[in-house]
Protein backbone atom coordinates (compact mmCIF):
# COMPACT_ATOMS: atom_id res chain seq x y z
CA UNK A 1 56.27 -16.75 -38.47
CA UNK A 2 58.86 -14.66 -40.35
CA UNK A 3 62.56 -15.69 -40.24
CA UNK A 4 64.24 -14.50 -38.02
CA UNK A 5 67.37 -13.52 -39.19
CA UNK A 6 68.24 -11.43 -42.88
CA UNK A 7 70.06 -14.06 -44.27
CA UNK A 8 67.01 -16.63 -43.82
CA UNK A 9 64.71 -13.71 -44.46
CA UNK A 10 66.20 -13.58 -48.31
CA UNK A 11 66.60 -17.31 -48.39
CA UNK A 12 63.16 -17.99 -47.42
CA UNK A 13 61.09 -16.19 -51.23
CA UNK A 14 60.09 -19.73 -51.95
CA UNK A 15 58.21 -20.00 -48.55
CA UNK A 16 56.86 -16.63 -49.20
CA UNK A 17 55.12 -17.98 -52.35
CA UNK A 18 53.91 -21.07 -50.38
CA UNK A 19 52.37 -18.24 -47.63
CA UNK A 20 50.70 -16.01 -50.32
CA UNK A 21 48.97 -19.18 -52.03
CA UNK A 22 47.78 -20.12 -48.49
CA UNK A 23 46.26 -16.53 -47.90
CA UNK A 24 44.97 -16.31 -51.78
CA UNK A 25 43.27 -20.14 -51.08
CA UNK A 26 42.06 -19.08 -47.76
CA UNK A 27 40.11 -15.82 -49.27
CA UNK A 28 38.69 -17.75 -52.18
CA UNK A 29 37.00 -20.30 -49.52
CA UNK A 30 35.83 -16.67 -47.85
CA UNK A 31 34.53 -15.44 -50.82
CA UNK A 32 32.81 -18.88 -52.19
CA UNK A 33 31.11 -19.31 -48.66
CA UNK A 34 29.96 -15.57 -49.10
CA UNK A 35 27.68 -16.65 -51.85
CA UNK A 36 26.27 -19.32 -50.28
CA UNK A 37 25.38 -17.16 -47.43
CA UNK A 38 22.02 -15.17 -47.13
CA UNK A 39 23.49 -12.83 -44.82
CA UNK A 40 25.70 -11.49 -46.70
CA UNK A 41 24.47 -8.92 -49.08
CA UNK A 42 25.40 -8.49 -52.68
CA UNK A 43 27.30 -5.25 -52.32
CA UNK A 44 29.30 -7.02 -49.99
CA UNK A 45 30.43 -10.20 -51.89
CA UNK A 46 30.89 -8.00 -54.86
CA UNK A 47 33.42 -5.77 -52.17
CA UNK A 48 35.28 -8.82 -51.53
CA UNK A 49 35.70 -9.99 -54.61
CA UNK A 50 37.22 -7.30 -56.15
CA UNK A 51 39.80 -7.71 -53.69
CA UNK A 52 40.46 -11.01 -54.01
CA UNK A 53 40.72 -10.37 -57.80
CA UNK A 54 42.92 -7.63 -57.22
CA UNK A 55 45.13 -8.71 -54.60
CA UNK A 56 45.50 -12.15 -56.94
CA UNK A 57 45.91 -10.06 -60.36
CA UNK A 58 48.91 -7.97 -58.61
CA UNK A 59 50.19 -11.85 -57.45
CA UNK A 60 50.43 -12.78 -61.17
CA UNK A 61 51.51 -9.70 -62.46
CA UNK A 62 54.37 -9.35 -59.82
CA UNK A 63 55.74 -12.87 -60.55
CA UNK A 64 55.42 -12.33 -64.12
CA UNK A 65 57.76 -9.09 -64.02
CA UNK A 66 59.61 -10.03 -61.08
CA UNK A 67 60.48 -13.84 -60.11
CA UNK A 68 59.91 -15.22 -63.57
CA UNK A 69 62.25 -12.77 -64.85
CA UNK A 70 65.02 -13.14 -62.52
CA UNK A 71 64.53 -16.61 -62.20
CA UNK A 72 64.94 -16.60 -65.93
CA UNK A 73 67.73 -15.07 -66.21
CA UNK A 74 69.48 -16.96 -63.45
CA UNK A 75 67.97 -20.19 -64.44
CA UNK A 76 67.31 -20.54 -68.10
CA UNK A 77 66.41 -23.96 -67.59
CA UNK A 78 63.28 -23.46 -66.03
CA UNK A 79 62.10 -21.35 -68.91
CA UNK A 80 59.76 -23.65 -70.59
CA UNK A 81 57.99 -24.14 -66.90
CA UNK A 82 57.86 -20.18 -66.39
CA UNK A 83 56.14 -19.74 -69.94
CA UNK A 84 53.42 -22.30 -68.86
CA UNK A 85 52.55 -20.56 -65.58
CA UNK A 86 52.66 -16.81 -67.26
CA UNK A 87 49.84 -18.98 -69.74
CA UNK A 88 48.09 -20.10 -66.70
CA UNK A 89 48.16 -16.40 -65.37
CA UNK A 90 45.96 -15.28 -68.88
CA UNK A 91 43.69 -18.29 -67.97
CA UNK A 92 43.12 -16.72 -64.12
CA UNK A 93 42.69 -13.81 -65.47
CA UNK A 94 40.19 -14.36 -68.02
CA UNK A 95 38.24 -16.86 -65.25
CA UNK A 96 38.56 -13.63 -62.84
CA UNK A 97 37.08 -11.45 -65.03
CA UNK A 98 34.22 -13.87 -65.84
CA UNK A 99 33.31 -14.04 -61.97
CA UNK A 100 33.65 -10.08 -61.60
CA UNK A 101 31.33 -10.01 -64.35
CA UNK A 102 28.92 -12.09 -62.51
CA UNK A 103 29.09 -11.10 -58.85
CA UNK A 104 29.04 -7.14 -60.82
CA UNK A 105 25.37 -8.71 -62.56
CA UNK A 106 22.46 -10.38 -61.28
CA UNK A 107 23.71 -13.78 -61.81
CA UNK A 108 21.93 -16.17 -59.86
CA UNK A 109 24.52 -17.39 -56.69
CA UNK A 110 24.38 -20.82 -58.46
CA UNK A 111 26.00 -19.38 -61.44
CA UNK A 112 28.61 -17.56 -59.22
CA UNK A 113 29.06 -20.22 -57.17
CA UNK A 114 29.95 -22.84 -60.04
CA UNK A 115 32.46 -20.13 -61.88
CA UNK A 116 33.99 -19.89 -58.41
CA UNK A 117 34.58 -23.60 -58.01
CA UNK A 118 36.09 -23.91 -61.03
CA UNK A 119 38.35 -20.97 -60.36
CA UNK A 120 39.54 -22.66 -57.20
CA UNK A 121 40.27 -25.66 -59.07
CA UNK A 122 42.14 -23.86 -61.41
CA UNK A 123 44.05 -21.96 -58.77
CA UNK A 124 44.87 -25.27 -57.01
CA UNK A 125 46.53 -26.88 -60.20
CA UNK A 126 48.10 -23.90 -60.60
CA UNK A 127 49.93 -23.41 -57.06
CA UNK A 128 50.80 -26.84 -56.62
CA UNK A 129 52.60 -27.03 -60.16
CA UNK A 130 54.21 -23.68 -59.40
CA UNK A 131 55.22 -24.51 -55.99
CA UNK A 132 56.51 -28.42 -56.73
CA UNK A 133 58.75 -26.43 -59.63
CA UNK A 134 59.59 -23.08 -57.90
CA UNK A 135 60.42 -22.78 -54.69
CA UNK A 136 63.53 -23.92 -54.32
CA UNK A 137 64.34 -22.22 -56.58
CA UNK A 138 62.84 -19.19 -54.88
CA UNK A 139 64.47 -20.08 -51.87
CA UNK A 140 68.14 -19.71 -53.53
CA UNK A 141 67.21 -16.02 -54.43
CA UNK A 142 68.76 -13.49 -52.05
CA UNK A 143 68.34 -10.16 -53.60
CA UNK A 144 64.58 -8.36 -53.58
CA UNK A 145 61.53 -8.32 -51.70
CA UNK A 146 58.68 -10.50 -51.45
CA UNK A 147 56.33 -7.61 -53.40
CA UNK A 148 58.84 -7.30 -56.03
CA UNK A 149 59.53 -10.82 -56.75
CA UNK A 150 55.83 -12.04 -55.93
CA UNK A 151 53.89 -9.13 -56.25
CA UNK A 152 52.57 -8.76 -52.95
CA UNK A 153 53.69 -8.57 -49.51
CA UNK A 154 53.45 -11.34 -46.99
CA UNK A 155 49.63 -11.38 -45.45
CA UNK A 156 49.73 -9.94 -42.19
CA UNK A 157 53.09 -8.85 -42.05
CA UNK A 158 55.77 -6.40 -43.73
CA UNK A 159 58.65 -7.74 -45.93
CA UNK A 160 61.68 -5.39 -45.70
């Protein structure tokens, strides 16, 4: 549920990132149970993929030029934590192009399925670490949006 007032609204960019990982870990289980499943055809997993991939990629990207900069600037303390999770964003990216590469091939669903689990495990080190040392720090933010501090807007709903 949104917040229901501006002021929490603005105060609230830390929950926002805690939302987004929720929706990104929710679509990866979505997409991992897609290749387990016979019904769904190739074209299909291959469909949702992509957008998982993308929506994540704009996620990175968007912190990277938007919440990791202000936050360093406002906070220079938490630069040496903000370097390690823009690393961490070359790592997902490099695993995410490894499993486009494979759901794009005729890699056995094995194959896809193992890269996948290991992207998920990667993910979940990834959001817990950035979550423990980010959002309150989020939370004190009160100028921007949720896209352009987190590079996407809140699933489901519109951030003003």
């Amino acid at each position: 549920m949104p917040p229901s007032t501006p002021h929490e609204r603005l105060r609230a960019f830390g929950n926002h990132l805690v939302e987004i990982h929720l929706w990104l870990r929710e679509e990866l289980a979505r997409l991992r149970e897609g290749v387990d499943d016979p019904g769904v055809r190739s074209r299909d997993l291959r469909t949702h993929c992509l957008a998982f991939c993308a929506a994540l990629t704009r996620h990175h990207t968007g912190e990277d030029a938007g919440a990791f900069r202000v936050l360093g600037e406002r906070l220079p303390e938490l630069a040496p934590v903000l370097r390690e999770l823009e690393a961490d964003h070359h790592i997902v990216a490099d695993a995410l192009r490894r499993v486009e590469e494979l759901v794009g091939g005729t890699a056995p669903s094995d194959e896809v399925r193992a890269e996948l689990d290991t992207l998920a495990a990667l993910l979940e080190t990834h959001f817990v670490y950035e979550e423990k040392k980010l959002v309150r720090a989020l939370n004190g933010l009160t100028e921007g949006s949720t896209e352009s501090l987190l590079g996407v807007p809140l699933p489901a709903s519109q951030d003003g």
